[in-house]
C-alpha atoms as a PDB file:
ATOM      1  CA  UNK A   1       0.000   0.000   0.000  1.00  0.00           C
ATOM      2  CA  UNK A   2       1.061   3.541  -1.040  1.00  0.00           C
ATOM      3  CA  UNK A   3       1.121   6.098   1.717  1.00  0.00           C
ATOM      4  CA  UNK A   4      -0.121   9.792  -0.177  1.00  0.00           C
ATOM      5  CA  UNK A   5       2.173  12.569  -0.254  1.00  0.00           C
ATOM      6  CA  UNK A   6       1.317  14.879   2.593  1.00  0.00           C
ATOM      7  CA  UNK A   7       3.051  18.049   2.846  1.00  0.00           C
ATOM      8  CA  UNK A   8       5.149  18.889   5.840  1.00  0.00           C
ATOM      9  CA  UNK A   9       4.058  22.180   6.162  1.00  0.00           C
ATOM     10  CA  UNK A  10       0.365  21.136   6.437  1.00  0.00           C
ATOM     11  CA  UNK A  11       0.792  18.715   9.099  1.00  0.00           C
ATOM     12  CA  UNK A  12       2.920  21.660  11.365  1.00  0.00           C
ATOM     13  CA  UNK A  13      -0.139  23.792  10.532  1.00  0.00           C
ATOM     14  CA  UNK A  14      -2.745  21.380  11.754  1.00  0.00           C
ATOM     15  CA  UNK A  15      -0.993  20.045  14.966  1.00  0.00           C
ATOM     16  CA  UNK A  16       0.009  23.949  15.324  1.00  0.00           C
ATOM     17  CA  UNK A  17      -3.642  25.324  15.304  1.00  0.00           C
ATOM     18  CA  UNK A  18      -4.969  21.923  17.118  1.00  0.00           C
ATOM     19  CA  UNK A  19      -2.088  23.014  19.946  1.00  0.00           C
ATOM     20  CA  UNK A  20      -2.936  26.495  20.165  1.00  0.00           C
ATOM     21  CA  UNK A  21      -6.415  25.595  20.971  1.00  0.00           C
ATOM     22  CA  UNK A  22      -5.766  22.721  22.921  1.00  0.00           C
ATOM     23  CA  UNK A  23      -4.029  25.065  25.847  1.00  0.00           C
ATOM     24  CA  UNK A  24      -6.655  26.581  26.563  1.00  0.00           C
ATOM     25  CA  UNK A  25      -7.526  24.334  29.035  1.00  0.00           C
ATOM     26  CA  UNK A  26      -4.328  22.070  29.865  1.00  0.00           C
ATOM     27  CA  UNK A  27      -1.145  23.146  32.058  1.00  0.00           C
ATOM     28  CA  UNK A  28       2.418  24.431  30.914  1.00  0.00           C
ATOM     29  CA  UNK A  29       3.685  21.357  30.317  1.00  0.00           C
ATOM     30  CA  UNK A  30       1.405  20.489  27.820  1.00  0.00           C
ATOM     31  CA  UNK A  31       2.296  23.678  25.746  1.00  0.00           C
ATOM     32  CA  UNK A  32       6.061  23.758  26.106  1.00  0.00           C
ATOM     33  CA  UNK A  33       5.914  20.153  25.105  1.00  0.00           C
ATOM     34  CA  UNK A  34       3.966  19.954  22.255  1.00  0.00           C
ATOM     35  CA  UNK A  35       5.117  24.002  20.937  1.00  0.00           C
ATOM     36  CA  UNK A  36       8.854  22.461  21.284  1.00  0.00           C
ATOM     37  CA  UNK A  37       8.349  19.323  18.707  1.00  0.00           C
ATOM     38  CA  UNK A  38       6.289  22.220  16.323  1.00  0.00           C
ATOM     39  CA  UNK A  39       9.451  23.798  16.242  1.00  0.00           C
ATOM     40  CA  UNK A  40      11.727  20.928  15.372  1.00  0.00           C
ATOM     41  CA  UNK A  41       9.136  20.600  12.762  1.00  0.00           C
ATOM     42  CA  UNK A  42      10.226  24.125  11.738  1.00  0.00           C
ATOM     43  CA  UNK A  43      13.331  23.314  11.152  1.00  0.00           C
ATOM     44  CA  UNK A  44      12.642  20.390   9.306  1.00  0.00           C
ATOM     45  CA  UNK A  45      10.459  22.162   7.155  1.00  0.00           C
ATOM     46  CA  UNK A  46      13.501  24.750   6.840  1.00  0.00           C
ATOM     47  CA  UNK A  47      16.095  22.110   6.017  1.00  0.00           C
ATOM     48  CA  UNK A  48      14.805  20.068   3.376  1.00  0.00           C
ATOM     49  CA  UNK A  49      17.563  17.538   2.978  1.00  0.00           C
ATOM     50  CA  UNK A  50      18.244  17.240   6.595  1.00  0.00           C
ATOM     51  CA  UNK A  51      17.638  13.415   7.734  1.00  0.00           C
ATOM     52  CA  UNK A  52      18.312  14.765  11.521  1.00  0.00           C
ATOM     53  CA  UNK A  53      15.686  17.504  11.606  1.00  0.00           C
ATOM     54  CA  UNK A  54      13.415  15.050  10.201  1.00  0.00           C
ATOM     55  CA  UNK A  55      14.180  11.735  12.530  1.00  0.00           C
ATOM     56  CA  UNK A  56      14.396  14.690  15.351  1.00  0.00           C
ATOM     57  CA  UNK A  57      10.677  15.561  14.546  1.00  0.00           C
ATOM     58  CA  UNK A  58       9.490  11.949  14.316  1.00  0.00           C
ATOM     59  CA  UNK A  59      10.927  10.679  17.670  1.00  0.00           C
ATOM     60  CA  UNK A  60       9.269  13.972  19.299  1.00  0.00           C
ATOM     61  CA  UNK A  61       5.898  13.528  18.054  1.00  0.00           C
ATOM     62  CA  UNK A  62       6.119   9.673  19.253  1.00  0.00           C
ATOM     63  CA  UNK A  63       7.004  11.424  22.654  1.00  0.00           C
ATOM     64  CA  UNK A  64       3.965  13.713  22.665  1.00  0.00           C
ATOM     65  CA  UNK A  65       1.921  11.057  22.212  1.00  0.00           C
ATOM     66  CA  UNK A  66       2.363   9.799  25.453  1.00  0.00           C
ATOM     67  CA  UNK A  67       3.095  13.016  26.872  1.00  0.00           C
ATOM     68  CA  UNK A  68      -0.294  13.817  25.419  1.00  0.00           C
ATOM     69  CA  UNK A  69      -2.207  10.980  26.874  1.00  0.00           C
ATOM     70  CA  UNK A  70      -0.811  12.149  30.708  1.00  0.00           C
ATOM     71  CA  UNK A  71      -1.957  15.466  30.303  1.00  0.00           C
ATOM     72  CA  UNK A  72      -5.361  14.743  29.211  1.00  0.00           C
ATOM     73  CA  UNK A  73      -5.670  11.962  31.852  1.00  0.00           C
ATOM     74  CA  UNK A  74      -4.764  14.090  34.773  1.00  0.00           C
ATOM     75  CA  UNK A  75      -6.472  17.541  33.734  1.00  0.00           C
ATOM     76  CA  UNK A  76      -9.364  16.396  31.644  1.00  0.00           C
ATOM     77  CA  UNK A  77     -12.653  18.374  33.118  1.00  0.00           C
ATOM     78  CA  UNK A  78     -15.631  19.587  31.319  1.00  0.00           C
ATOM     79  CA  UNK A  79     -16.775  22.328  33.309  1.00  0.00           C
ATOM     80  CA  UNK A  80     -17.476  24.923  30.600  1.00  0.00           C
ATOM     81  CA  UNK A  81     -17.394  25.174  27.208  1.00  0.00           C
ATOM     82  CA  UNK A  82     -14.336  26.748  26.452  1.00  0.00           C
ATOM     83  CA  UNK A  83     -12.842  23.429  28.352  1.00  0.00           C
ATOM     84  CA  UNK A  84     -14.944  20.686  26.509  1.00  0.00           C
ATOM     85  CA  UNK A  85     -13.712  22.085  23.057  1.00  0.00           C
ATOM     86  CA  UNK A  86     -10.017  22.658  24.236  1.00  0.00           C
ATOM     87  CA  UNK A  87     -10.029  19.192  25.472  1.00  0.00           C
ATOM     88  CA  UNK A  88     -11.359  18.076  22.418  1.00  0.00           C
ATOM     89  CA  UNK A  89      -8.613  19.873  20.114  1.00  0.00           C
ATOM     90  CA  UNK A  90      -6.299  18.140  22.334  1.00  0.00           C
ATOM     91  CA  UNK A  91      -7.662  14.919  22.120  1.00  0.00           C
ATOM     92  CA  UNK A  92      -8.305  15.345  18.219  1.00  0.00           C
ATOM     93  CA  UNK A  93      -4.566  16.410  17.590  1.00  0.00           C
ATOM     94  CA  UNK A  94      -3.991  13.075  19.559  1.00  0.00           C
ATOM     95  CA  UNK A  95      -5.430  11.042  17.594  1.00  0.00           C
ATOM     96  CA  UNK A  96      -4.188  12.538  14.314  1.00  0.00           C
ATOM     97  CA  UNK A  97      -0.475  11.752  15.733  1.00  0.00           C
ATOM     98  CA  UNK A  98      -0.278   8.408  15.109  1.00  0.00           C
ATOM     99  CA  UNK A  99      -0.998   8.949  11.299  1.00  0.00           C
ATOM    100  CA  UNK A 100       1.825  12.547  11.261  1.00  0.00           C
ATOM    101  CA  UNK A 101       3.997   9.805  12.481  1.00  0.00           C
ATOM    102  CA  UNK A 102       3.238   7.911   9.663  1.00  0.00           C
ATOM    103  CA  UNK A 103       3.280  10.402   7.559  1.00  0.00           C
ATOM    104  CA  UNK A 104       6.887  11.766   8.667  1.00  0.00           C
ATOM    105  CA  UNK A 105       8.346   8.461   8.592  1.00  0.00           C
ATOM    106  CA  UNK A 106       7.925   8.123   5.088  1.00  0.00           C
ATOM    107  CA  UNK A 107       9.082  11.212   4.310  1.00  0.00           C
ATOM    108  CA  UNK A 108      11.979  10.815   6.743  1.00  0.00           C
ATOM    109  CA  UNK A 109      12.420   7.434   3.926  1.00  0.00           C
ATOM    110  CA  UNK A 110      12.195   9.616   1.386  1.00  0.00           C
ATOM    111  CA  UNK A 111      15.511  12.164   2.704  1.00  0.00           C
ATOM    112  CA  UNK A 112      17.537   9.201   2.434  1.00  0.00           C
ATOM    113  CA  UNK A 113      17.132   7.551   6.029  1.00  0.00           C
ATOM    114  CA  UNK A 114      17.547   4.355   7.147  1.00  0.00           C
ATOM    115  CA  UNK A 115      15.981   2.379   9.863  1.00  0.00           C
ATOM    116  CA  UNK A 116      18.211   0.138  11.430  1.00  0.00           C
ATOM    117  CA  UNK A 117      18.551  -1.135  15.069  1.00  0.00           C
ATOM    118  CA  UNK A 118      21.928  -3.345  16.232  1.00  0.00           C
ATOM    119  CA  UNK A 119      21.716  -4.662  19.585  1.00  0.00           C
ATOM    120  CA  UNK A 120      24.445  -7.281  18.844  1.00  0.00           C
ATOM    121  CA  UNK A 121      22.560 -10.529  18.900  1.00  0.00           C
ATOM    122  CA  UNK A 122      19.311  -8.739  16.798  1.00  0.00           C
ATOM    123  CA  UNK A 123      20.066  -6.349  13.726  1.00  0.00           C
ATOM    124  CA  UNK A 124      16.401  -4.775  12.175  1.00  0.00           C
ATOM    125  CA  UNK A 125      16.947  -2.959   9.370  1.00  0.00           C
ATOM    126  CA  UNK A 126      17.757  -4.182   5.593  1.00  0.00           C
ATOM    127  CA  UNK A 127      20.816  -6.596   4.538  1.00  0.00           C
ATOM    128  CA  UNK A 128      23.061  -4.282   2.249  1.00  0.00           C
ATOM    129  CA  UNK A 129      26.043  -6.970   2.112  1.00  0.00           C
ATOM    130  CA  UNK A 130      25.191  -8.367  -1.502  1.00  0.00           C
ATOM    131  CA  UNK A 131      25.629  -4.508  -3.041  1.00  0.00           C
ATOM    132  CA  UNK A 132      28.657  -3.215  -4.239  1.00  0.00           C
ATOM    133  CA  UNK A 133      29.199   0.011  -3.983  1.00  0.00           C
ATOM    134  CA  UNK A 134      29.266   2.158  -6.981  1.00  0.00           C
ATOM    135  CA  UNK A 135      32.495   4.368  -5.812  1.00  0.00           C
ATOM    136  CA  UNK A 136      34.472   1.182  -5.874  1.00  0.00           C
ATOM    137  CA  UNK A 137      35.286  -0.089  -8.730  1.00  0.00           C
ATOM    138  CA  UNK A 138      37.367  -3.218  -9.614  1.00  0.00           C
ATOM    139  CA  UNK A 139      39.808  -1.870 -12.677  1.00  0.00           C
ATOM    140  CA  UNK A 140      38.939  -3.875 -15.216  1.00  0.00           C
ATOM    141  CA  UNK A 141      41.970  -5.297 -17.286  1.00  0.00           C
ATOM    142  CA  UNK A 142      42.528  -3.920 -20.572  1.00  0.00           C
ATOM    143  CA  UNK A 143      43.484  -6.629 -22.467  1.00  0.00           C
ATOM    144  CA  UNK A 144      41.614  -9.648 -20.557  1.00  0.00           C
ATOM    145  CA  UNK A 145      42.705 -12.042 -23.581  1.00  0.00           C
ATOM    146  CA  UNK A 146      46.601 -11.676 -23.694  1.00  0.00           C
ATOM    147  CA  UNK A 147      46.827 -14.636 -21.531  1.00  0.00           C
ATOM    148  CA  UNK A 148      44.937 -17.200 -23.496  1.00  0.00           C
ATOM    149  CA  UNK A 149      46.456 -15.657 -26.960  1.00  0.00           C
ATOM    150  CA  UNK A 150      50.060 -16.657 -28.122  1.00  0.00           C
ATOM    151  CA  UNK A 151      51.738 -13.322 -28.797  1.00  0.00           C
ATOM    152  CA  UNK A 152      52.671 -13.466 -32.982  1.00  0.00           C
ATOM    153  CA  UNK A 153      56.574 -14.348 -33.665  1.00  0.00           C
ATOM    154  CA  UNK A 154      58.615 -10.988 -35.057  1.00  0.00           C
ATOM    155  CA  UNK A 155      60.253 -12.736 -37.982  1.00  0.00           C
END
């Protein structure tokens, strides 16, 4: 299955507006947090080619995930309005985290990263030792048949 194209930019905006409204309601933490990863996203957006800004952005919006689910656990109230729909920006942005992820991963494939994970005895990632590297080349020899030909006699 082919994951769409999704801009970068649009999924800063979205988690950026869903943010803003979501702290309304919810504590500091919450906002420095989730305003932090926005602006590794930022700089991702501002370094195109950059495989750390991009890895950088993925690993924090795994970590606001769970920060995210805390948060909303420990200060979730509906006593008025303007809580019920801050809590439920915060909760929407939530659940539209998973699928960023998702979203930044591939393009964090498409910068040239790799996924690989060595813990000694397990190695996750793909097997590269059947390519040869296109920098290295063997120097072919120039005349491969001189050996197997009888060189002609001068006279």
């Amino acid at each position: 299955m082919e994951v769409p194209a999704v801009n970068l930019k649009a999924i800063v905006l979205v988690h950026w507006l869903l943010t803003t409204w979501g702290c309304l309601k919810f504590s500091d933490s919450y906002t420095w947090g989730n305003f932090t990863v926005l602006a590794v996203g930022v700089w991702a957006i501002a370094q195109r080619d950059s495989v750390d800004a991009i890895i950088m952005f993925l690993i924090g919006l795994l970590i606001t995930i769970l920060l995210d689910i805390i948060n909303i656990s420990l200060f979730y109230s509906s006593l008025s309005d303007l809580d019920r729909f801050s809590s439920g920006m915060a909760i929407f942005s939530l659940l539209l985290k998973p699928l960023s992820c998702l979203f930044v991963y591939q393009m964090y494939r498409e910068r040239g990263g790799e996924y690989v994970v060595n813990l000694g005895f397990l190695s996750v990632g793909q097997d590269r030792s059947s390519y040869q590297s296109i920098d290295q080349h063997d120097a072919p020899c120039p005349y491969p048949d001189l050996d197997s030909k009888r060189a002609p006699h001068p006279f």
